[in-house]
N, C-alpha and C. Protein backbone atom coordinates (compact mmCIF):
# COMPACT_ATOMS: atom_id res chain seq x y z
N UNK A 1 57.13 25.63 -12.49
CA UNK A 1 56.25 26.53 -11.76
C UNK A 1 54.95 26.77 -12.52
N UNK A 2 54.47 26.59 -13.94
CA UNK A 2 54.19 27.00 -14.86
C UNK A 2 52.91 25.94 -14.58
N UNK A 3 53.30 24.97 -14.45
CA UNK A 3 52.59 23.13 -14.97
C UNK A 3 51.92 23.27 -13.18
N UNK A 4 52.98 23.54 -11.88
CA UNK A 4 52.25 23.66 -10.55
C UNK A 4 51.26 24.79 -10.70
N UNK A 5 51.24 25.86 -11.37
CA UNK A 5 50.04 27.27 -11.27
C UNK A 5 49.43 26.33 -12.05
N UNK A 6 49.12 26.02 -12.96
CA UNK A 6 48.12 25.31 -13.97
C UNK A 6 47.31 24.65 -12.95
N UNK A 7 47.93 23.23 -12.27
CA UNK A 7 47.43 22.27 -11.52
C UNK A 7 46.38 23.06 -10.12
N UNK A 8 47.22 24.25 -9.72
CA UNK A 8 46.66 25.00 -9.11
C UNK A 8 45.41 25.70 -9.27
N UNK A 9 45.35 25.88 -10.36
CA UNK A 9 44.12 26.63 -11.01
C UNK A 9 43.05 25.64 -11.00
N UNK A 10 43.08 24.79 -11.52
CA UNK A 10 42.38 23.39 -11.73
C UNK A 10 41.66 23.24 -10.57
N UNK A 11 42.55 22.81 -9.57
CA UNK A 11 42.34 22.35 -8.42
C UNK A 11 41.23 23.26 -7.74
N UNK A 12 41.20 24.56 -8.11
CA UNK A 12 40.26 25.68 -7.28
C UNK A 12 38.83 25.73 -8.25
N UNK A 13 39.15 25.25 -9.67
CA UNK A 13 38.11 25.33 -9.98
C UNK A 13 37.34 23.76 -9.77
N UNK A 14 37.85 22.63 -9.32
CA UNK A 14 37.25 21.68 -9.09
C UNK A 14 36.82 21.40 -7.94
N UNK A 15 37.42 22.37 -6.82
CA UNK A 15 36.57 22.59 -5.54
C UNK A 15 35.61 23.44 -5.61
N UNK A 16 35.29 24.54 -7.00
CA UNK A 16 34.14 24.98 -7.16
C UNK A 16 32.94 24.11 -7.52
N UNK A 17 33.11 23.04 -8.51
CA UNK A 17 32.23 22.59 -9.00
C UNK A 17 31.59 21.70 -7.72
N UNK A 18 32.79 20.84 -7.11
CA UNK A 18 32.69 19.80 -5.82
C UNK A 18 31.11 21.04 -4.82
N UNK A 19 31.48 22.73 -4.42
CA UNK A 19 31.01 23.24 -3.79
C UNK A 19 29.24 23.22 -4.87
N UNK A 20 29.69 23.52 -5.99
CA UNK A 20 28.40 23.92 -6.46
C UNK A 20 27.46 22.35 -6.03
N UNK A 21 28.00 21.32 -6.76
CA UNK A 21 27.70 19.77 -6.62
C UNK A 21 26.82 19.62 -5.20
N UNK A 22 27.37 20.54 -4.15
CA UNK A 22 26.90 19.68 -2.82
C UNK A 22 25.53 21.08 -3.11
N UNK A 23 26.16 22.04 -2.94
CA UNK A 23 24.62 23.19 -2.93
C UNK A 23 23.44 22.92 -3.99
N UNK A 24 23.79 22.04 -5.41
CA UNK A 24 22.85 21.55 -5.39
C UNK A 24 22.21 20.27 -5.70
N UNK A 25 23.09 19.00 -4.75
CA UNK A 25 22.05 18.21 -4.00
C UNK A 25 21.65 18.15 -3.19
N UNK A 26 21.88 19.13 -1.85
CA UNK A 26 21.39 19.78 -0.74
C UNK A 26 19.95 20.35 -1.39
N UNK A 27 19.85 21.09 -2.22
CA UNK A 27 18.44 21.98 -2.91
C UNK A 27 17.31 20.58 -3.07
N UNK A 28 18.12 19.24 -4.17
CA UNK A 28 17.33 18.23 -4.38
C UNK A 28 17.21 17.69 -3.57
N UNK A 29 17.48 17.05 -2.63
CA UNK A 29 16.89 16.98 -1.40
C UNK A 29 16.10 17.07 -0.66
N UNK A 30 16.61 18.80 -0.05
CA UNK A 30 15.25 19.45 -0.01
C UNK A 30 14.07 19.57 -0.66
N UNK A 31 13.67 19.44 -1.87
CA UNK A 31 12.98 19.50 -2.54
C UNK A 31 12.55 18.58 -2.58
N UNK A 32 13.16 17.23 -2.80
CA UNK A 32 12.58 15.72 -2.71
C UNK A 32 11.85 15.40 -1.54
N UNK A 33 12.64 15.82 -0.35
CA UNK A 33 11.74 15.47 0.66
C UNK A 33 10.20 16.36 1.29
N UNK A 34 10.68 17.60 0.83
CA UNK A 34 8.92 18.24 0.83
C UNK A 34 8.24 17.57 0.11
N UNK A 35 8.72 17.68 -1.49
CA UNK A 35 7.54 17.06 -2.14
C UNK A 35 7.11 15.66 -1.74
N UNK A 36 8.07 14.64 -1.74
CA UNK A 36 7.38 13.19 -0.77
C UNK A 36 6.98 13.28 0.33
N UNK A 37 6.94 14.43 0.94
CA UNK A 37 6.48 14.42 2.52
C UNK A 37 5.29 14.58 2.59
N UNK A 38 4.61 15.71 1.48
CA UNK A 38 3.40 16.10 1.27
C UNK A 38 2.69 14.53 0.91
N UNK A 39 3.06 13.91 0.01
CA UNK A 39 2.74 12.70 -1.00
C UNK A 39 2.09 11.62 0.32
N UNK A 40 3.68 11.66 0.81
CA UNK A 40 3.35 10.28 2.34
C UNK A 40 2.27 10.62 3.40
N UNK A 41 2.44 12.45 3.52
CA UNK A 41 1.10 12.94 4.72
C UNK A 41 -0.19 12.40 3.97
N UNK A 42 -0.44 12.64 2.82
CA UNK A 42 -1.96 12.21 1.90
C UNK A 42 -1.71 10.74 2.01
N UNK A 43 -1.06 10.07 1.84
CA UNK A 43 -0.86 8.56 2.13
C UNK A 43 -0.92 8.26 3.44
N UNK A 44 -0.99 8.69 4.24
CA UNK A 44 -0.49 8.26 5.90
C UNK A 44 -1.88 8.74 6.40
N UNK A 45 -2.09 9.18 5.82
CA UNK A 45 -3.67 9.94 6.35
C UNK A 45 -4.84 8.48 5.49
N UNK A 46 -4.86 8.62 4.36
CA UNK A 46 -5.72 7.56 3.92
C UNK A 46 -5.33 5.89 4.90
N UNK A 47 -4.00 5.69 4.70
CA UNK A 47 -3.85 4.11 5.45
C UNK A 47 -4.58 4.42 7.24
N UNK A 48 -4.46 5.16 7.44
CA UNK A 48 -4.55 5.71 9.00
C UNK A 48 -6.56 5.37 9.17
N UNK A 49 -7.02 6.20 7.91
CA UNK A 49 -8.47 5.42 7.88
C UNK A 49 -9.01 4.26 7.44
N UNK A 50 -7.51 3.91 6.44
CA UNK A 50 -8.53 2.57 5.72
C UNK A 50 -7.97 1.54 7.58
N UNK A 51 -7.13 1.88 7.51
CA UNK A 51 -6.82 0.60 9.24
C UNK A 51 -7.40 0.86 9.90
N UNK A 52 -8.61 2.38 10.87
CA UNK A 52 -9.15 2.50 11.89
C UNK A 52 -10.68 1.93 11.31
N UNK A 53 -11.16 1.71 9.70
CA UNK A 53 -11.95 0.98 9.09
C UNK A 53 -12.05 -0.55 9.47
N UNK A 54 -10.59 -1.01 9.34
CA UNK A 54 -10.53 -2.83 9.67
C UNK A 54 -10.48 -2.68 10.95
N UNK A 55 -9.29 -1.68 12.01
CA UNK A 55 -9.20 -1.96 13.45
C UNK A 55 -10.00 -1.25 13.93
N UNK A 56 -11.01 -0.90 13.92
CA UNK A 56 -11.50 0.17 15.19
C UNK A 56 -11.82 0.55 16.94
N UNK A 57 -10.75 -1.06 17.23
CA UNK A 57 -10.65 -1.10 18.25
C UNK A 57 -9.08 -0.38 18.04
N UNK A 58 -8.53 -0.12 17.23
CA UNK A 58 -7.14 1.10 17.43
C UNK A 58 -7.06 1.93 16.76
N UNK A 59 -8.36 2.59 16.62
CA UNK A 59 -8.84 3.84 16.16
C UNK A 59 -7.61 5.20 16.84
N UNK A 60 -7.46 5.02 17.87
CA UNK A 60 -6.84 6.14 18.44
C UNK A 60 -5.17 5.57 18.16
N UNK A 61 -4.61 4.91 17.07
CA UNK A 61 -3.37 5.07 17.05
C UNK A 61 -3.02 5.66 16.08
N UNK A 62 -1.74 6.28 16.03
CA UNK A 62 -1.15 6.84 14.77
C UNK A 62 -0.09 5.99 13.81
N UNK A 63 -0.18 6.70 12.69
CA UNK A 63 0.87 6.26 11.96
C UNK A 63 1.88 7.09 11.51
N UNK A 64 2.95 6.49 10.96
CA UNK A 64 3.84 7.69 10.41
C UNK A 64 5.00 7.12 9.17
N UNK A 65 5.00 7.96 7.89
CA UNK A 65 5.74 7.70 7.11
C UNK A 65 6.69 8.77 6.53
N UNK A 66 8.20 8.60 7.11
CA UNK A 66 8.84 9.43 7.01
C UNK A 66 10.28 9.64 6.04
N UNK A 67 10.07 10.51 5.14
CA UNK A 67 10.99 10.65 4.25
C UNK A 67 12.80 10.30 4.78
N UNK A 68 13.15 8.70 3.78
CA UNK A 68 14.89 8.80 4.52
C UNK A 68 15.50 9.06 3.08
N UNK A 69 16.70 9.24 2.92
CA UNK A 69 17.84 9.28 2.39
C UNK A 69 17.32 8.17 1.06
N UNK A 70 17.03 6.99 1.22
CA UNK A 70 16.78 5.90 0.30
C UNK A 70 15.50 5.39 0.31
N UNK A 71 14.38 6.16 1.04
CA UNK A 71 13.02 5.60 0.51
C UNK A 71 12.24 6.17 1.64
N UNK A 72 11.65 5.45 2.54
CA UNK A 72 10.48 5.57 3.20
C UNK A 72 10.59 5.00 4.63
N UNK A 73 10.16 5.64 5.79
CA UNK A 73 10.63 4.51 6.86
C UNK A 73 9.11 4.55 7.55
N UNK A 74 7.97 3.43 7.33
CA UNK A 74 6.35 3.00 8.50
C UNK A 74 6.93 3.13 9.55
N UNK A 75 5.88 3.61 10.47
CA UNK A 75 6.15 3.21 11.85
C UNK A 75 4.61 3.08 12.36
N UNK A 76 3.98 2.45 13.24
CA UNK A 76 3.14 2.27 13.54
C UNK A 76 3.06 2.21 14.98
N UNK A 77 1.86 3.52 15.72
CA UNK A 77 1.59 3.10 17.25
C UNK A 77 1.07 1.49 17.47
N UNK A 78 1.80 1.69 18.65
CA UNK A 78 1.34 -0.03 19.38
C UNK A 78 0.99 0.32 20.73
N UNK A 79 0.12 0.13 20.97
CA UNK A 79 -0.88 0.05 22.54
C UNK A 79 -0.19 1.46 23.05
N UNK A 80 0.31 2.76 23.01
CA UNK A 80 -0.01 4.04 23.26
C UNK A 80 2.03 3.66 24.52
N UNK A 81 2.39 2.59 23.35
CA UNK A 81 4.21 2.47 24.07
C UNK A 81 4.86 3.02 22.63
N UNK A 82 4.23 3.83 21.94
CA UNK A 82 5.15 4.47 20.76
C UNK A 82 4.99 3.84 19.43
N UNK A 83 5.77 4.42 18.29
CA UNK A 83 5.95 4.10 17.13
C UNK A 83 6.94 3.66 17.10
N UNK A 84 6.67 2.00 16.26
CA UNK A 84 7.41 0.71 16.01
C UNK A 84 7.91 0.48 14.35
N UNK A 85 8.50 0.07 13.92
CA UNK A 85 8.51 -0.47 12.40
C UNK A 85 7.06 -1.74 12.54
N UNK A 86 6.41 -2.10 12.26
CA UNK A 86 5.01 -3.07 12.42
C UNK A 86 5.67 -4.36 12.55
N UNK A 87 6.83 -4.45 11.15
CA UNK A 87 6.89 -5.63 11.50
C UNK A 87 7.53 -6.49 13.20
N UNK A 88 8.16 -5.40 13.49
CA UNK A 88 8.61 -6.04 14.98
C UNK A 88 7.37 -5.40 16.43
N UNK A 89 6.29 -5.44 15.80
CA UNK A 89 5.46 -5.76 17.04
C UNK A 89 4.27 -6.36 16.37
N UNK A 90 3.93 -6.44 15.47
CA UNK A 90 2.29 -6.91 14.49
C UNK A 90 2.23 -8.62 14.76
N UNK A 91 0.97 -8.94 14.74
CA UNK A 91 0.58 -10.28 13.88
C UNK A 91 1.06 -10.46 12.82
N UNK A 92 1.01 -11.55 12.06
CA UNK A 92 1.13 -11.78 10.78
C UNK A 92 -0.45 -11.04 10.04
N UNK A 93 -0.83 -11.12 10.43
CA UNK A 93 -2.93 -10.94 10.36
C UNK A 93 -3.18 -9.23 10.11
N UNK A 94 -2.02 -8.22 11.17
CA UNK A 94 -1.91 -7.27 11.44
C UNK A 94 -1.23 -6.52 10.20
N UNK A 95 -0.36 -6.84 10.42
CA UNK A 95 0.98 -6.38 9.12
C UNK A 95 -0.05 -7.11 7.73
N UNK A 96 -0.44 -8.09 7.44
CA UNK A 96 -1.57 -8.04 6.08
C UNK A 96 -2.48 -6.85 6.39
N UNK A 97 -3.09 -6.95 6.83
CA UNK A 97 -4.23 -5.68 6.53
C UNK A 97 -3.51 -4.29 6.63
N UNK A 98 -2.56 -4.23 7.87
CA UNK A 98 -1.77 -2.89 7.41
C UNK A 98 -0.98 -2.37 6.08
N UNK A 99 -0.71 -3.55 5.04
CA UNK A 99 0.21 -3.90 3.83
C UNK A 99 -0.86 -3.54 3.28
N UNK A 100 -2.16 -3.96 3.44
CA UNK A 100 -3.03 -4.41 2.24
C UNK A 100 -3.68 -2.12 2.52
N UNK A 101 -3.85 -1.91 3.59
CA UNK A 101 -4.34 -0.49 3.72
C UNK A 101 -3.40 0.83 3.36
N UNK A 102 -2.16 -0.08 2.96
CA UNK A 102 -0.75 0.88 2.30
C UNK A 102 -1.03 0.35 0.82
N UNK A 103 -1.33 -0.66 0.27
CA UNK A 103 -1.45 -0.61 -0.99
C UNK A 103 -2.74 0.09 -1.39
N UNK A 104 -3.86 -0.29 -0.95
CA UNK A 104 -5.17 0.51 -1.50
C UNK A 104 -5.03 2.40 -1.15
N UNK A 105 -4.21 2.53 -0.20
CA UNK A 105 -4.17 4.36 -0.06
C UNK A 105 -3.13 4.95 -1.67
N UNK A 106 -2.02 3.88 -1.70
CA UNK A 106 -1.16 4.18 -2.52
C UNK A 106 -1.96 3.96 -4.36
N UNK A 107 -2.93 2.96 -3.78
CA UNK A 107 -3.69 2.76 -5.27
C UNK A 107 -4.59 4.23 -5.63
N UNK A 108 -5.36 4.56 -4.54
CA UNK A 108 -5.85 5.64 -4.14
C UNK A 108 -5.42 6.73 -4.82
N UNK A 109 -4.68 7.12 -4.46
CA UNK A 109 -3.56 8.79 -4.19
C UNK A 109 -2.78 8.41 -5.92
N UNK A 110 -2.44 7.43 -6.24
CA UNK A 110 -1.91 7.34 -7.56
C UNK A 110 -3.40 7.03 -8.62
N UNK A 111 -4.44 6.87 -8.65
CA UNK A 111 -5.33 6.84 -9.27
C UNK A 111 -5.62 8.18 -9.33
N UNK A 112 -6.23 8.79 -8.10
CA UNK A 112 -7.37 10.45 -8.06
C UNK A 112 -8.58 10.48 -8.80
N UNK A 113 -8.17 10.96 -9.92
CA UNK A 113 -9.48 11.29 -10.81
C UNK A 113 -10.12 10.05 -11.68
N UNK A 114 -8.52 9.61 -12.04
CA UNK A 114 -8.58 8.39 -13.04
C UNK A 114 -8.91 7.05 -12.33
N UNK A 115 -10.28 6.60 -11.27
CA UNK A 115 -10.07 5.64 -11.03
C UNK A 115 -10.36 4.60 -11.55
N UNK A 116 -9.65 3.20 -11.74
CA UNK A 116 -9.93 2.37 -12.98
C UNK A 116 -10.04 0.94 -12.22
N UNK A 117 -9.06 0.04 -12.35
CA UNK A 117 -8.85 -1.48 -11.51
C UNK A 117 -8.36 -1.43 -10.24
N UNK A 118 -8.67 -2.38 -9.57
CA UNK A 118 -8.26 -2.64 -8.07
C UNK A 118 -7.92 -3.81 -7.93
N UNK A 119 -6.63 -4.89 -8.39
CA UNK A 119 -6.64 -6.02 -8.32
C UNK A 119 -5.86 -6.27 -6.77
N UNK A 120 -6.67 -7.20 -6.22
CA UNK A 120 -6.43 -8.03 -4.84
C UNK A 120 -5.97 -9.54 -5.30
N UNK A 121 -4.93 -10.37 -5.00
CA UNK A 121 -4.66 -11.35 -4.70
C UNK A 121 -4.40 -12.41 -3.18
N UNK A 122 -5.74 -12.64 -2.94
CA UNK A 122 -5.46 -13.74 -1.53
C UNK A 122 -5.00 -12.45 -0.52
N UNK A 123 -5.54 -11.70 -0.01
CA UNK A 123 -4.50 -10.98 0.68
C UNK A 123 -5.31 -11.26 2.20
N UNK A 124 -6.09 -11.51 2.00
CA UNK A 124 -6.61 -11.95 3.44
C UNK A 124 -6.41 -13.72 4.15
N UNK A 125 -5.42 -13.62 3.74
CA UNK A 125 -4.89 -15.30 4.14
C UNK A 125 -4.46 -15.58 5.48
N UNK A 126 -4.05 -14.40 6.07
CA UNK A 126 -3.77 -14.55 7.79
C UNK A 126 -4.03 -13.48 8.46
N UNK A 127 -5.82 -13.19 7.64
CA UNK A 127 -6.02 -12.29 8.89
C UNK A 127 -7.50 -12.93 9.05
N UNK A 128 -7.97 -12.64 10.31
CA UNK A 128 -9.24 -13.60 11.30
C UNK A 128 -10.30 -12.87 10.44
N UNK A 129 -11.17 -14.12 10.77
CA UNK A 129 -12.50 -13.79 10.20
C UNK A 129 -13.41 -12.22 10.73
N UNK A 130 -13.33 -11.84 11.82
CA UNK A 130 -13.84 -10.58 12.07
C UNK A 130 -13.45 -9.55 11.11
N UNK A 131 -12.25 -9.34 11.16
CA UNK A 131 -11.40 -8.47 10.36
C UNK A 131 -11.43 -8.62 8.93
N UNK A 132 -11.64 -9.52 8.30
CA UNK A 132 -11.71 -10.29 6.99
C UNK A 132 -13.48 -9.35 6.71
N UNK A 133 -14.56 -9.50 7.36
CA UNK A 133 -15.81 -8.50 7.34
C UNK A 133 -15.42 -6.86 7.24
N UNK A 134 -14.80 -6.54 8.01
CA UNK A 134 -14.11 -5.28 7.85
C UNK A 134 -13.91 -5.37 6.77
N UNK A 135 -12.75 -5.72 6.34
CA UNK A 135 -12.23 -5.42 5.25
C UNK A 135 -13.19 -5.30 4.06
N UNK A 136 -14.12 -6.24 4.03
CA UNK A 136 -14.52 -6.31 2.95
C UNK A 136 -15.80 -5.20 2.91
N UNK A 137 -16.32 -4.71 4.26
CA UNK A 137 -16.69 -3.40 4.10
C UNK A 137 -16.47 -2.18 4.17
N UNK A 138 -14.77 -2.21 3.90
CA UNK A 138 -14.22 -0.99 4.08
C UNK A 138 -13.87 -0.92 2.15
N UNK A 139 -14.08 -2.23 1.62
CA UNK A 139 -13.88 -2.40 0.38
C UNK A 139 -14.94 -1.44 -0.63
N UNK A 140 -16.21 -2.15 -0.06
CA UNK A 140 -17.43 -2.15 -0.18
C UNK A 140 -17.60 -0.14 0.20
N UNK A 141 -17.31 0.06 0.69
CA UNK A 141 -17.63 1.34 0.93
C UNK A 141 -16.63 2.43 0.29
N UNK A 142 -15.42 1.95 -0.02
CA UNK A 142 -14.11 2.87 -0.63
C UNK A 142 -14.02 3.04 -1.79
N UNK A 143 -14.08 1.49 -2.47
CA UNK A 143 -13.37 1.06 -3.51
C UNK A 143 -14.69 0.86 -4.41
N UNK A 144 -15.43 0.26 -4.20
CA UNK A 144 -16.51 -0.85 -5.21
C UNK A 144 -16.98 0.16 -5.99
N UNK A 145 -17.57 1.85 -5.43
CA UNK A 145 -18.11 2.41 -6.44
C UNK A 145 -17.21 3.03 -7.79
N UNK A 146 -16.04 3.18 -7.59
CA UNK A 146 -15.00 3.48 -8.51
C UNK A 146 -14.50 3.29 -9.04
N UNK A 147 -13.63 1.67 -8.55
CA UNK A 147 -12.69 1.00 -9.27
C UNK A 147 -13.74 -0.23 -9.43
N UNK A 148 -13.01 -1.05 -10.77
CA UNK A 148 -13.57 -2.21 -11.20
C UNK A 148 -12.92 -3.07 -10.13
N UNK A 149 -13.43 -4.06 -9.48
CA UNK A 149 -12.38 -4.63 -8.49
C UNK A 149 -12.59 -6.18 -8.25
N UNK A 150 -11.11 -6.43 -8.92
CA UNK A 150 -11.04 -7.84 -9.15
C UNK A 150 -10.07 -8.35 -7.79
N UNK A 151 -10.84 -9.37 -7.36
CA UNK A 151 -10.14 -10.18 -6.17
C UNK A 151 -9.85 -11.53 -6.34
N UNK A 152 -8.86 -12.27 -6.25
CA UNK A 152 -8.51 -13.66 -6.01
C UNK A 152 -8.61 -13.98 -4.55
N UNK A 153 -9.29 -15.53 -4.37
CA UNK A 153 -9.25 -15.90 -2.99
C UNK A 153 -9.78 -17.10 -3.06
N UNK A 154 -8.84 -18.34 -2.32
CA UNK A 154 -8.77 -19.60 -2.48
C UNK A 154 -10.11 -19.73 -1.11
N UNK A 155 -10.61 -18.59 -0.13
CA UNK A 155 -11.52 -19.00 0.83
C UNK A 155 -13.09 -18.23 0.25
N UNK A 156 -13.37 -19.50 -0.24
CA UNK A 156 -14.91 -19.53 -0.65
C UNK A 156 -16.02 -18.46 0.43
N UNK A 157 -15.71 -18.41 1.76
CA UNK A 157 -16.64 -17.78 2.46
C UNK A 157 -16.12 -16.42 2.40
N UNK A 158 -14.95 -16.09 2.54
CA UNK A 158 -14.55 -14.51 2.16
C UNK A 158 -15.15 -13.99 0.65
N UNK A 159 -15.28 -14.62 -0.24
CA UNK A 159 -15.88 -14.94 -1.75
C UNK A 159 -17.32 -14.85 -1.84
N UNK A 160 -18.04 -15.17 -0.58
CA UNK A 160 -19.65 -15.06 -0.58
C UNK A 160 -19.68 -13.76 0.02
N UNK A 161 -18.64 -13.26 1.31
CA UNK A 161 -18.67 -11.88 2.03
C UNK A 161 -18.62 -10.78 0.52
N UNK A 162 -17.74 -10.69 0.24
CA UNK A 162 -17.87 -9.86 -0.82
C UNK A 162 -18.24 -9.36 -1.71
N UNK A 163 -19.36 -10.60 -1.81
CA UNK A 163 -20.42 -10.61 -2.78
C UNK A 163 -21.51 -9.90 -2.14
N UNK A 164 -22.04 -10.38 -1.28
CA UNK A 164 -23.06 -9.72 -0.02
C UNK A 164 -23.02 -8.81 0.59
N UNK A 165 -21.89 -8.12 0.46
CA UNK A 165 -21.65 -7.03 1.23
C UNK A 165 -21.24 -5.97 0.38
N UNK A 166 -21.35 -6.09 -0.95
CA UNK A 166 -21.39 -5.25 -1.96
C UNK A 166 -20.19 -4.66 -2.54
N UNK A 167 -19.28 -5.64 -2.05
CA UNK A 167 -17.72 -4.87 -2.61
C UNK A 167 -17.14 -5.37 -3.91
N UNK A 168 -18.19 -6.27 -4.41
CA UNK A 168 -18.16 -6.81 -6.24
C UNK A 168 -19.19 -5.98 -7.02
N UNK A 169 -19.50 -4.70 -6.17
CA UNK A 169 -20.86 -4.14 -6.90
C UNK A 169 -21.55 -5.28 -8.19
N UNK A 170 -22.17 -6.44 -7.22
CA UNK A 170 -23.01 -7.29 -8.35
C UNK A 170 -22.35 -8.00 -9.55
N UNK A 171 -21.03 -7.69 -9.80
CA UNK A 171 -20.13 -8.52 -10.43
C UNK A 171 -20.32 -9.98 -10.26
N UNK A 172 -19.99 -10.77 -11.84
CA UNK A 172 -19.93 -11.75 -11.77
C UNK A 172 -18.69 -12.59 -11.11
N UNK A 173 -18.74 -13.88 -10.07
CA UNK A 173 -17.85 -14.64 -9.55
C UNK A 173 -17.70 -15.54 -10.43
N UNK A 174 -16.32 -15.51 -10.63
CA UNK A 174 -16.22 -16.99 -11.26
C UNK A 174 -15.27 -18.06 -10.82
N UNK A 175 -15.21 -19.11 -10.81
CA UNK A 175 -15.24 -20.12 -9.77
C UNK A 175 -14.27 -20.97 -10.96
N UNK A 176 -12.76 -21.25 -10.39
CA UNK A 176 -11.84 -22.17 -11.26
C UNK A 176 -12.04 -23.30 -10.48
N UNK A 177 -12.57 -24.59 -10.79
CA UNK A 177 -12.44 -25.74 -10.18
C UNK A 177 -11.21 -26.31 -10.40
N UNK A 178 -10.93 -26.46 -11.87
CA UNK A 178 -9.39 -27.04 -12.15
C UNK A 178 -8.77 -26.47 -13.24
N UNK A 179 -7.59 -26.98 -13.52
CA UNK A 179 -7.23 -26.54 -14.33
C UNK A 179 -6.16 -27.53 -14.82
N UNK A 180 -5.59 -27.80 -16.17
CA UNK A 180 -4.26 -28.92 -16.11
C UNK A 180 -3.79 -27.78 -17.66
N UNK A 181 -2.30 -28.36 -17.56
CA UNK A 181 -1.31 -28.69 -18.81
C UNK A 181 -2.31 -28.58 -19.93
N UNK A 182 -3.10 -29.62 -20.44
CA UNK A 182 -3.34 -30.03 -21.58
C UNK A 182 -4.66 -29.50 -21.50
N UNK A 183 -5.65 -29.54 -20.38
CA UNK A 183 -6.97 -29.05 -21.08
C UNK A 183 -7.39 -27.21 -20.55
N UNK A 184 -6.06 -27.25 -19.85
CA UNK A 184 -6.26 -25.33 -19.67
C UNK A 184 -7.36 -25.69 -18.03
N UNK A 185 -8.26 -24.47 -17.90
CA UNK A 185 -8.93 -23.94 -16.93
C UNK A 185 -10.20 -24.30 -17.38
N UNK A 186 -10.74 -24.97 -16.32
CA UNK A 186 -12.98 -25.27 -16.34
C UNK A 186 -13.13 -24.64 -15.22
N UNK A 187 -14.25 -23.35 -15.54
CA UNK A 187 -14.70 -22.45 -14.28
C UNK A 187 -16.12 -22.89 -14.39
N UNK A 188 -16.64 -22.14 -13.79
CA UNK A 188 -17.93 -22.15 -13.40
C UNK A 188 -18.60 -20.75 -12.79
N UNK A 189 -19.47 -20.07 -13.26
CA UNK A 189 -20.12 -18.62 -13.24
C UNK A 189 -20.99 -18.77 -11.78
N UNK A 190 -20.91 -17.48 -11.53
CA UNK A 190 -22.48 -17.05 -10.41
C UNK A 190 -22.25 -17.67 -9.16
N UNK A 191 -23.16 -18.07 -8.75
CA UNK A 191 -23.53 -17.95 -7.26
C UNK A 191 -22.10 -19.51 -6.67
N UNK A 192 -22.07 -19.07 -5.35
CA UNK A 192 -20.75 -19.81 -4.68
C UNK A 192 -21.68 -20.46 -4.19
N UNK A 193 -21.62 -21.72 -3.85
CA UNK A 193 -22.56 -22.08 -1.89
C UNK A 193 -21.59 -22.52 -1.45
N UNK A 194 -21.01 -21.95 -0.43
CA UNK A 194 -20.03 -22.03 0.50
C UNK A 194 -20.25 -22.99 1.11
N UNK A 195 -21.04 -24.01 1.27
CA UNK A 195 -21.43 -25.25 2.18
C UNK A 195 -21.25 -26.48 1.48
N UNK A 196 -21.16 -26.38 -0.46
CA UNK A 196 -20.56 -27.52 -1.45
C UNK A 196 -19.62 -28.17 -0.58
């Protein structure tokens, strides 16, 4: 009887801890998801302009990023039939610049005061030349005065846009023709002519 009251005792205090346990990851929770909610509204708000910047023919759609259980769930208006996950209604062209307007808000909002580098790799590889101008004056107008901003891009004429349109603030281009194993990388400085 002695060893069953013991086990008994136990047992009530391990449905206390089990009770305390849930009251407070219920609190973290809560707490997690205000504080990321606030985080994603300042994020959802910047991607919402840097995309009505590239699309402004879907200026009037919304976005939304909403706190789950294990991370984050996009949704994106599509033609005024609701909020989609992007990838199951976008271009390939679409979902890049929407990716690329979630990384620069998130570069954004995690920089603030401290703004420093902006590295781009090729990210305009499947999206159309109209939009590719956008971009690079939504660059040009966001980014160029703040961050140092280094871009990779295998398309020489997106490479002259950016130059011209001021989103290298006057930065030097430099131009890898080749490169091998044994003799490394030969670049070449300054001006592109996109017509070589």
């Amino acid at each position: 009887w002695e060893e069953y009251e013991n086990l008994d005792a136990k047992v009530d205090r391990l449905d206390s801890l089990v009770s305390d346990t849930e009251t407070a990851e219920s609190a973290f929770i809560a707490a997690r998801s205000e504080v990321i909610g606030e985080i994603y509204d300042d994020i959802t708000a910047r991607v919402e302009t840097y995309y009505n910047s590239i699309h402004p023919d879907e200026s009037d759609t919304s976005t939304s990023i909403v706190v789950t259980e294990t991370g984050a769930d996009l949704q994106k208006e599509f033609y005024n039939a609701g909020e989609y996950p992007p990838h199951s209604v976008f271009s390939e062209g679409h979902l890049d610049s929407l990716g690329l307007c979630l990384h620069l808000a998130l570069a954004d909002y995690l920089q603030q005061d401290e703004k420093s580098l902006l590295l781009l790799d090729d990210v305009v590889m499947s999206v159309d030349q109209s939009h590719r101008l956008e971009i690079v004056q939504m660059i040009a107008k966001e980014f160029a005065e703040d961050y140092q901003v280094i871009i990779t891009t295998h398309d020489e004429l997106w490479a002259e846009q950016l130059s011209s349109q001021g989103a290298l603030q006057g930065g030097p281009q430099i131009r890898l023709r080749e490169w091998s194993f044994d003799g490394g990388v030969k670049e070449s400085r300054g001006y592109i002519d996109v017509y070589e």
